[in-house]
PDB file of N, CA and C in Angstrom:
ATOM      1  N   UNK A   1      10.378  11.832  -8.032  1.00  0.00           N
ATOM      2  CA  UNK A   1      10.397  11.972  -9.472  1.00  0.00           C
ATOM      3  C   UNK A   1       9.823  13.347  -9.820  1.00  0.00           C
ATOM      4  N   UNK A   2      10.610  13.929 -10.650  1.00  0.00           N
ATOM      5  CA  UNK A   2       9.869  15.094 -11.015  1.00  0.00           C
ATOM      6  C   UNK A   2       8.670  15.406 -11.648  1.00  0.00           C
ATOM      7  N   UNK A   3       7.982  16.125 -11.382  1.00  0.00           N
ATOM      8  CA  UNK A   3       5.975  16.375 -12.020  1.00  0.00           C
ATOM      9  C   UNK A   3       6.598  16.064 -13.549  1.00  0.00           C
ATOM     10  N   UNK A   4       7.784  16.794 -14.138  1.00  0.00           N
ATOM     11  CA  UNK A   4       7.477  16.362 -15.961  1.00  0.00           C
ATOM     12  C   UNK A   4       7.707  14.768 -16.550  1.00  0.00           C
ATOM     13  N   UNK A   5       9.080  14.288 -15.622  1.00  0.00           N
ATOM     14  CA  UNK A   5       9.244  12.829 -15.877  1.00  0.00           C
ATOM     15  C   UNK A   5       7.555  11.887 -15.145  1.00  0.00           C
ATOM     16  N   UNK A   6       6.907  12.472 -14.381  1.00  0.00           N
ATOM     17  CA  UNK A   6       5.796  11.446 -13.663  1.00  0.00           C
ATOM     18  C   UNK A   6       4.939  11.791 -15.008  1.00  0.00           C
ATOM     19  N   UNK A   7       4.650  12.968 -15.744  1.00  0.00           N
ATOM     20  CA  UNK A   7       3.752  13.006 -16.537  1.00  0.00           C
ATOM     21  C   UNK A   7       4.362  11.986 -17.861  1.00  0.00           C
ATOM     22  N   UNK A   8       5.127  11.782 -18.136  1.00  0.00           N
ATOM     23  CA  UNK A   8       5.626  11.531 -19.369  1.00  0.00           C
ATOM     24  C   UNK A   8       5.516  10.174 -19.289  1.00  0.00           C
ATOM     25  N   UNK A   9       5.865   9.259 -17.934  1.00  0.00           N
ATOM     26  CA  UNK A   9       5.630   7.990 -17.433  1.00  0.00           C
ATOM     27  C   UNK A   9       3.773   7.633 -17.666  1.00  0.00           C
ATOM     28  N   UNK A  10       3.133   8.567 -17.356  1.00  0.00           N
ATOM     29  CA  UNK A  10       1.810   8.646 -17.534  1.00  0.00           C
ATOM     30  C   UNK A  10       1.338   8.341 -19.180  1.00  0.00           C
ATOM     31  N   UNK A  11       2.021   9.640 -19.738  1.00  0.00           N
ATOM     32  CA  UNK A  11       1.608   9.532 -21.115  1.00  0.00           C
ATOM     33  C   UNK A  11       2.038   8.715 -21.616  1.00  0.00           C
ATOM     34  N   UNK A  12       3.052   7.475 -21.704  1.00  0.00           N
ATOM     35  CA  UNK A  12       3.567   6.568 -21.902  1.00  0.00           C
ATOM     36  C   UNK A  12       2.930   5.246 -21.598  1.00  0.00           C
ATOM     37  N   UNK A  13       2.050   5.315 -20.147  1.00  0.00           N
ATOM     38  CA  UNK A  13       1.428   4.483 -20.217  1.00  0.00           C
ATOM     39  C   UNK A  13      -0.139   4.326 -21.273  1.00  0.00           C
ATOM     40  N   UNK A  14      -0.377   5.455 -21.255  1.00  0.00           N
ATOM     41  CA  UNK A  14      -1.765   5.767 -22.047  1.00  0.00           C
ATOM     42  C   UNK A  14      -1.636   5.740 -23.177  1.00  0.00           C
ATOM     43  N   UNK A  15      -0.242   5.532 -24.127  1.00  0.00           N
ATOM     44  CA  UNK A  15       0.403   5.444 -25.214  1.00  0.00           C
ATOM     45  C   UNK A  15      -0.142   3.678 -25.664  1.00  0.00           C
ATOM     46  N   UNK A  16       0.245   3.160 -24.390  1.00  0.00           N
ATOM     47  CA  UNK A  16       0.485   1.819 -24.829  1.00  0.00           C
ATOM     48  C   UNK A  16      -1.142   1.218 -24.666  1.00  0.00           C
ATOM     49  N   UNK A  17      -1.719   1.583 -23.811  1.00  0.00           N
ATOM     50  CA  UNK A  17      -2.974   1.352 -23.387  1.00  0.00           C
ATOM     51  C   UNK A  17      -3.812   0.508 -24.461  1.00  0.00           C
ATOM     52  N   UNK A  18      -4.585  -0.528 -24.361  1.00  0.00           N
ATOM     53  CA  UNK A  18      -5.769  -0.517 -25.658  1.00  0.00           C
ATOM     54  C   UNK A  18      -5.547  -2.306 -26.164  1.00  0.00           C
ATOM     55  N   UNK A  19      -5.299  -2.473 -27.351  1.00  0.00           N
ATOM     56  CA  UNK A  19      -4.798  -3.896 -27.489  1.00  0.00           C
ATOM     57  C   UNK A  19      -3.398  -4.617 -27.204  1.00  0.00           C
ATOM     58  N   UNK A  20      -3.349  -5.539 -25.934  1.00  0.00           N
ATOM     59  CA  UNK A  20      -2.193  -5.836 -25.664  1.00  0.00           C
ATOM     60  C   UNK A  20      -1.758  -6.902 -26.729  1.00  0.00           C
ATOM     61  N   UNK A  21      -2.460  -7.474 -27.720  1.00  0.00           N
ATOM     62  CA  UNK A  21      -2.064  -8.099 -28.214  1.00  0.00           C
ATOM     63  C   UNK A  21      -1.347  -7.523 -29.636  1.00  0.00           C
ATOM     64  N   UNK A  22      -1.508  -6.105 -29.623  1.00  0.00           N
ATOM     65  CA  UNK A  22      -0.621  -5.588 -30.602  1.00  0.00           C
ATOM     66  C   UNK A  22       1.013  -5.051 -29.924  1.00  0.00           C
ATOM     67  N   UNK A  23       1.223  -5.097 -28.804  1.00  0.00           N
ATOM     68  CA  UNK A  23       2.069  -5.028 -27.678  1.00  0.00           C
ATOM     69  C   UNK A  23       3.505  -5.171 -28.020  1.00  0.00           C
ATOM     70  N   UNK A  24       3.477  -6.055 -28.964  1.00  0.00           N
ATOM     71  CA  UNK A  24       4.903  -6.644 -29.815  1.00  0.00           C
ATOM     72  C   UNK A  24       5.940  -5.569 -30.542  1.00  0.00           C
ATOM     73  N   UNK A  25       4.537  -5.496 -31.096  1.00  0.00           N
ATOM     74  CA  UNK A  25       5.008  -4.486 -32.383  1.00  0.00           C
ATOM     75  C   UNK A  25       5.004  -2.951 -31.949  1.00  0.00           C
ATOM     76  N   UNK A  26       4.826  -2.732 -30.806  1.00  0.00           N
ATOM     77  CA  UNK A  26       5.824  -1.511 -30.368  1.00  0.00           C
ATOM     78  C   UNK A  26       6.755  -1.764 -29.842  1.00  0.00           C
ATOM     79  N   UNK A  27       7.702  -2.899 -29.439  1.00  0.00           N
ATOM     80  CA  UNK A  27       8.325  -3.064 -28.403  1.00  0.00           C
ATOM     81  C   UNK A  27       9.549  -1.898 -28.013  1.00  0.00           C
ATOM     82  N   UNK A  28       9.962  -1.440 -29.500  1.00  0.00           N
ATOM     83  CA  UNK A  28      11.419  -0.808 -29.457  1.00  0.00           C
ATOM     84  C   UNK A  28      10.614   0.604 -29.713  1.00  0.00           C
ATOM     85  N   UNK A  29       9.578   1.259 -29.642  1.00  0.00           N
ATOM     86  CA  UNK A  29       9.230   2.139 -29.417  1.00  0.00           C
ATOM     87  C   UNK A  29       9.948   2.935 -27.806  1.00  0.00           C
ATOM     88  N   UNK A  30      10.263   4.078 -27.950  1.00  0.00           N
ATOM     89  CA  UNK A  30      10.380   4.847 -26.376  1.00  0.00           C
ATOM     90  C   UNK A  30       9.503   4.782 -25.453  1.00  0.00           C
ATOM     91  N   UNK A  31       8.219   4.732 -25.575  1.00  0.00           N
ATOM     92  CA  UNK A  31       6.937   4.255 -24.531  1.00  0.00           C
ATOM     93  C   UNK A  31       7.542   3.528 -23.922  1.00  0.00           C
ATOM     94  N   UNK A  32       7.409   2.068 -24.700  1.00  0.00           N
ATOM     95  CA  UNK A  32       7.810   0.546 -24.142  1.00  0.00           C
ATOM     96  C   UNK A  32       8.842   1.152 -23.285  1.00  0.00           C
ATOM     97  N   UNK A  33       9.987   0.962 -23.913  1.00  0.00           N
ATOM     98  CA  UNK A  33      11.274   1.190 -23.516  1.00  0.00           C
ATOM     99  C   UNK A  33      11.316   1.661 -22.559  1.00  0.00           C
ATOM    100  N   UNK A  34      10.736   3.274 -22.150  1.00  0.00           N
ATOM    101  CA  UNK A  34      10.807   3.202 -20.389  1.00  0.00           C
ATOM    102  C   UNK A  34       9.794   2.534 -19.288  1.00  0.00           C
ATOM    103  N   UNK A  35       8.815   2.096 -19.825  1.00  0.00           N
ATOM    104  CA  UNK A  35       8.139   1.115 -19.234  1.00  0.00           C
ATOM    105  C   UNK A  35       8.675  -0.206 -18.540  1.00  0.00           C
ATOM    106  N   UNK A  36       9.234  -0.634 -19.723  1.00  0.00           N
ATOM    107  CA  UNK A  36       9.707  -1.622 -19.649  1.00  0.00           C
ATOM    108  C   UNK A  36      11.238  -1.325 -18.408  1.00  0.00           C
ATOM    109  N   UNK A  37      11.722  -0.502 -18.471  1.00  0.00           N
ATOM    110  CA  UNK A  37      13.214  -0.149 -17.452  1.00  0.00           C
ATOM    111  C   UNK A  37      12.754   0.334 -16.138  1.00  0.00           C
ATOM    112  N   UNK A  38      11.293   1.240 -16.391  1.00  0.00           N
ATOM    113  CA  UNK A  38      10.709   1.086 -14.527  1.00  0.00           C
ATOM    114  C   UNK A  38      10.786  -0.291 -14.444  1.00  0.00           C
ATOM    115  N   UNK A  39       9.966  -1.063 -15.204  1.00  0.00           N
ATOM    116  CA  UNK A  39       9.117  -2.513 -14.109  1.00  0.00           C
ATOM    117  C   UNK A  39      10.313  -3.809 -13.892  1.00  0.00           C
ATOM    118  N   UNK A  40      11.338  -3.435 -14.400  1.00  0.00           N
ATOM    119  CA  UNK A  40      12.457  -4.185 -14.270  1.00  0.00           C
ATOM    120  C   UNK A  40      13.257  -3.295 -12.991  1.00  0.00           C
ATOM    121  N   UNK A  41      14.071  -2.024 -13.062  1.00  0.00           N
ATOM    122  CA  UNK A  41      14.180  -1.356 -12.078  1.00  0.00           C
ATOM    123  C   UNK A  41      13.863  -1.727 -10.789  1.00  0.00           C
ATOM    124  N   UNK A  42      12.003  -1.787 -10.928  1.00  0.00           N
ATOM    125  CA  UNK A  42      11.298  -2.088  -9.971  1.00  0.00           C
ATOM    126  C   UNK A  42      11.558  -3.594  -9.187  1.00  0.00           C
ATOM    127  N   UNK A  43      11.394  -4.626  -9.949  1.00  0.00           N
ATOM    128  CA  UNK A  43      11.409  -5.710 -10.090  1.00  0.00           C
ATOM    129  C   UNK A  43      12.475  -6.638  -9.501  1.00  0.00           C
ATOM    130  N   UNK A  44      13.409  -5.446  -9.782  1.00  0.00           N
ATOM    131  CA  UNK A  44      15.267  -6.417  -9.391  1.00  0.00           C
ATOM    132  C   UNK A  44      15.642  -5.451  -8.061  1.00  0.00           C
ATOM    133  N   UNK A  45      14.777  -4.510  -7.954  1.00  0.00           N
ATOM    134  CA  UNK A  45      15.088  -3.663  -6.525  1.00  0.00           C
ATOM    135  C   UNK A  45      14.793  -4.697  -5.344  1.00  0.00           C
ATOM    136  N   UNK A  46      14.021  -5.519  -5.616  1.00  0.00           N
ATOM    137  CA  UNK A  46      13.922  -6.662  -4.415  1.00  0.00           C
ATOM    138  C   UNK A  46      12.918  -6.092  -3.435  1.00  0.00           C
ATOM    139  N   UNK A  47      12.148  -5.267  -3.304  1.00  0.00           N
ATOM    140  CA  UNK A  47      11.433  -4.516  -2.259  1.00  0.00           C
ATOM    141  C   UNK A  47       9.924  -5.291  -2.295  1.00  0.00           C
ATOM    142  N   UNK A  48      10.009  -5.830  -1.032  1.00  0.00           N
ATOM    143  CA  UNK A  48       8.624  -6.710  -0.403  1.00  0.00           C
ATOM    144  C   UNK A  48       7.847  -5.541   0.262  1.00  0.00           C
ATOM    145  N   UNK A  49       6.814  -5.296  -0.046  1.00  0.00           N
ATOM    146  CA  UNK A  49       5.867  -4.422   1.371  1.00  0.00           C
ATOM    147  C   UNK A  49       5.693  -5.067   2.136  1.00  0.00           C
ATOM    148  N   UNK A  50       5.653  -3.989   3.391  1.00  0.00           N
ATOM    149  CA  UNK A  50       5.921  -4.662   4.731  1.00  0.00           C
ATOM    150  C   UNK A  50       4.101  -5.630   4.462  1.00  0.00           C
ATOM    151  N   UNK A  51       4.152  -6.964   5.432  1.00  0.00           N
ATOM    152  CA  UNK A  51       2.882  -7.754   5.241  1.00  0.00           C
ATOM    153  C   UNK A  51       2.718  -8.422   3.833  1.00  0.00           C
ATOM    154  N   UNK A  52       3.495  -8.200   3.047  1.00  0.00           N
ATOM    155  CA  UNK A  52       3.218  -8.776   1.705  1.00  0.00           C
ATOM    156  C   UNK A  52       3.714 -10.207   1.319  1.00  0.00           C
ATOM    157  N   UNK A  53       2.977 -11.192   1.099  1.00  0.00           N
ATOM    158  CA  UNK A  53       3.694 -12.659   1.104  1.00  0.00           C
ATOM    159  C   UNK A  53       5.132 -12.606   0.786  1.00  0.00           C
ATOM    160  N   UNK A  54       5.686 -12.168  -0.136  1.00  0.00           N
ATOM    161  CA  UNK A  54       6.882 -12.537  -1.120  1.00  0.00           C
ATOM    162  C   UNK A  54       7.131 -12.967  -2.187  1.00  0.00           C
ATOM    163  N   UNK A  55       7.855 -13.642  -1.915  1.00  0.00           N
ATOM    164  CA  UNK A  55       9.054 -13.598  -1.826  1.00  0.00           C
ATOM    165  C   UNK A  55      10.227 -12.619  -2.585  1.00  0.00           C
ATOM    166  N   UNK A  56      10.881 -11.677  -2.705  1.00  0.00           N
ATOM    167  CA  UNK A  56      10.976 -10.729  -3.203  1.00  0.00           C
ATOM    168  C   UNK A  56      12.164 -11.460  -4.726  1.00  0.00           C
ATOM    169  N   UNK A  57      12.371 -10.729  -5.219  1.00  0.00           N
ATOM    170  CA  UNK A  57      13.006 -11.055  -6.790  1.00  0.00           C
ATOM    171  C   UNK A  57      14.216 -11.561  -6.510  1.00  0.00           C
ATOM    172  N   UNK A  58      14.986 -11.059  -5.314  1.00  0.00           N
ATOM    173  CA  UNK A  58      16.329 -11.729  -5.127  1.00  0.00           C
ATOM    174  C   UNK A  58      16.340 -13.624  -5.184  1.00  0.00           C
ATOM    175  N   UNK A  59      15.358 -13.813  -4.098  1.00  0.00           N
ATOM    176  CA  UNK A  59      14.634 -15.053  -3.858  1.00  0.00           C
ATOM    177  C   UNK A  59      14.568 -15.400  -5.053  1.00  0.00           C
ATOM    178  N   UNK A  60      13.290 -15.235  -5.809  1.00  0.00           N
ATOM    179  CA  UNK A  60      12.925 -15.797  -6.623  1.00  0.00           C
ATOM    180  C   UNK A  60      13.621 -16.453  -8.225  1.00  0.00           C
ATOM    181  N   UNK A  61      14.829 -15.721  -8.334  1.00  0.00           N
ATOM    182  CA  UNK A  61      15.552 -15.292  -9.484  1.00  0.00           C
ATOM    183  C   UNK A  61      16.932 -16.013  -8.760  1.00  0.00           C
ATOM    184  N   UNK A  62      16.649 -16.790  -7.479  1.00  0.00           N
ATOM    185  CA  UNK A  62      18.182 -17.511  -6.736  1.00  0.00           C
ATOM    186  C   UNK A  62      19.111 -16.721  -6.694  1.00  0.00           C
ATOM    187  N   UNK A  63      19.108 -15.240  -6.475  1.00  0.00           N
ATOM    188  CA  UNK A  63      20.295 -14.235  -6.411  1.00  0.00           C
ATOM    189  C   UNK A  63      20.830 -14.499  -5.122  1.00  0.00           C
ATOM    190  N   UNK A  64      21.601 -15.157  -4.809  1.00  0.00           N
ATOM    191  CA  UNK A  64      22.271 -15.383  -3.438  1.00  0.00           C
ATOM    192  C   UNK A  64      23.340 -15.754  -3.278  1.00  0.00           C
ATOM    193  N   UNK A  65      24.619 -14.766  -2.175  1.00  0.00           N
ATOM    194  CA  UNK A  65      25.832 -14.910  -2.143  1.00  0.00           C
ATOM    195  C   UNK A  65      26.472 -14.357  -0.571  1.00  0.00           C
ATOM    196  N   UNK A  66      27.179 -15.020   0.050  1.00  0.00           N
ATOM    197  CA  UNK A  66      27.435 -14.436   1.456  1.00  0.00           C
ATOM    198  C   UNK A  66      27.560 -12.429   1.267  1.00  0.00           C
ATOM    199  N   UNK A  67      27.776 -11.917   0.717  1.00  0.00           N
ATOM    200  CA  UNK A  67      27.956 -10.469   0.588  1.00  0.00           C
ATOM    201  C   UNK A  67      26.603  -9.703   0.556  1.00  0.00           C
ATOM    202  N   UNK A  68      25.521 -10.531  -0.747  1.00  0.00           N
ATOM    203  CA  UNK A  68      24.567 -10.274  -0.404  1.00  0.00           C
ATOM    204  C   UNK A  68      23.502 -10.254   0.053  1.00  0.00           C
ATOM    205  N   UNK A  69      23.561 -11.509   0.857  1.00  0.00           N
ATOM    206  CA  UNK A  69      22.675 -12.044   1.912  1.00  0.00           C
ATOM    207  C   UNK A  69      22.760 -10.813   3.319  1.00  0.00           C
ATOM    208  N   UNK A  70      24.005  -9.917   3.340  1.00  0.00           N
ATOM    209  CA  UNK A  70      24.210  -9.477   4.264  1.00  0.00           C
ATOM    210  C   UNK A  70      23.976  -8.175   4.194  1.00  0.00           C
ATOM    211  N   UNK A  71      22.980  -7.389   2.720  1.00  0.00           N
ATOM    212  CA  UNK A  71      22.691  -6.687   3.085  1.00  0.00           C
ATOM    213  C   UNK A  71      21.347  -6.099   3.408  1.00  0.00           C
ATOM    214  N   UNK A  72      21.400  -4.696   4.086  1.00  0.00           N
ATOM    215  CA  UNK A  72      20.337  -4.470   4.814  1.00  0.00           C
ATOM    216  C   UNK A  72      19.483  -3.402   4.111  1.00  0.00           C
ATOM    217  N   UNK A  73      18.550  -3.948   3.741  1.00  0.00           N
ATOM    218  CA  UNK A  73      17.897  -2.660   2.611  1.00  0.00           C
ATOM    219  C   UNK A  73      17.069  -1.736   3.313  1.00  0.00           C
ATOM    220  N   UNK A  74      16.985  -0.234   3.286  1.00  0.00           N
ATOM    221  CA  UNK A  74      16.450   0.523   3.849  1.00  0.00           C
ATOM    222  C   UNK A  74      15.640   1.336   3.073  1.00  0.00           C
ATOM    223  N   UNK A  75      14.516   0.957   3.293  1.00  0.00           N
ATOM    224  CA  UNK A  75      13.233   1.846   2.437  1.00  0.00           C
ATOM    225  C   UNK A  75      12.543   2.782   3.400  1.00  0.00           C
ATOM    226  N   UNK A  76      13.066   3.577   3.901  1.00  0.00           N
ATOM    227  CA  UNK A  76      12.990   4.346   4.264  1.00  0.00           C
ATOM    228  C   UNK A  76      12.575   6.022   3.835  1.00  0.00           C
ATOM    229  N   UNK A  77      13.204   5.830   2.788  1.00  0.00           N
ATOM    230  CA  UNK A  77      12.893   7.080   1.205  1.00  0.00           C
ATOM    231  C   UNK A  77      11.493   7.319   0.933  1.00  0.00           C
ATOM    232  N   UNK A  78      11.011   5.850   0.927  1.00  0.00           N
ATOM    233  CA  UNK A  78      10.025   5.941   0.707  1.00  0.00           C
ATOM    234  C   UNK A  78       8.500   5.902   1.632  1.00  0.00           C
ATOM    235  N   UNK A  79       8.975   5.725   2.851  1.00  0.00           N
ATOM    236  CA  UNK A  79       7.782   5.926   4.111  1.00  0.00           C
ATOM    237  C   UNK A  79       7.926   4.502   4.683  1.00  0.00           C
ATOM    238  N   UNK A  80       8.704   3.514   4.331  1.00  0.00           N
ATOM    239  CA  UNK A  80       8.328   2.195   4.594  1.00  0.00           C
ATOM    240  C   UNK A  80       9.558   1.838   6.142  1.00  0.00           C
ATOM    241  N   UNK A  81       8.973   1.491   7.050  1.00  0.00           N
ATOM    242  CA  UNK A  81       9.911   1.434   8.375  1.00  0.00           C
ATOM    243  C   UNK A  81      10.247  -0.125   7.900  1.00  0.00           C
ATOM    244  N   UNK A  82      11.313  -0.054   8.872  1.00  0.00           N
ATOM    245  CA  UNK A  82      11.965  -1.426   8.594  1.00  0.00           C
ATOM    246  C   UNK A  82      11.894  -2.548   9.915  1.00  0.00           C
TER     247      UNK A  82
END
């Protein structure tokens, strides 16, 4: 990610920071909004750390079909051996 998009992810979080129970009423704010599209992003990428209980989002969310049962995810990009 580039240093200006990592800062902006930053300031976005520090945007939202403080009472979550006012949380609502930004929702359709741009903060939220890319917040909210990392941790989903994140979320539906299916990526377990290696040692980490699980079960990853595919699992959990019953995403399962002979095509994609068969594939082989490589996190590799990111330092993680397989």
């Amino acid at each position: 990610m580039p240093r200006s998009d990592f800062e902006a992810v930053l300031a976005a979080l520090d945007s939202l920071a403080g009472d979550l129970d006012d949380l609502g009423s930004r929702a359709g704010s741009p903060e939220f909004q890319l917040i909210r599209a990392l941790a989903c992003e994140a979320f539906y990428s299916d990526f377990v750390a290696p040692g980490a209980p699980g079960p990853g989002a595919w699992s959990e969310i019953d995403f399962s079909f002979p095509l994609a049962d068969r594939v082989k995810k490589d996190w590799s990009f990111i330092g993680v051996a397989q």
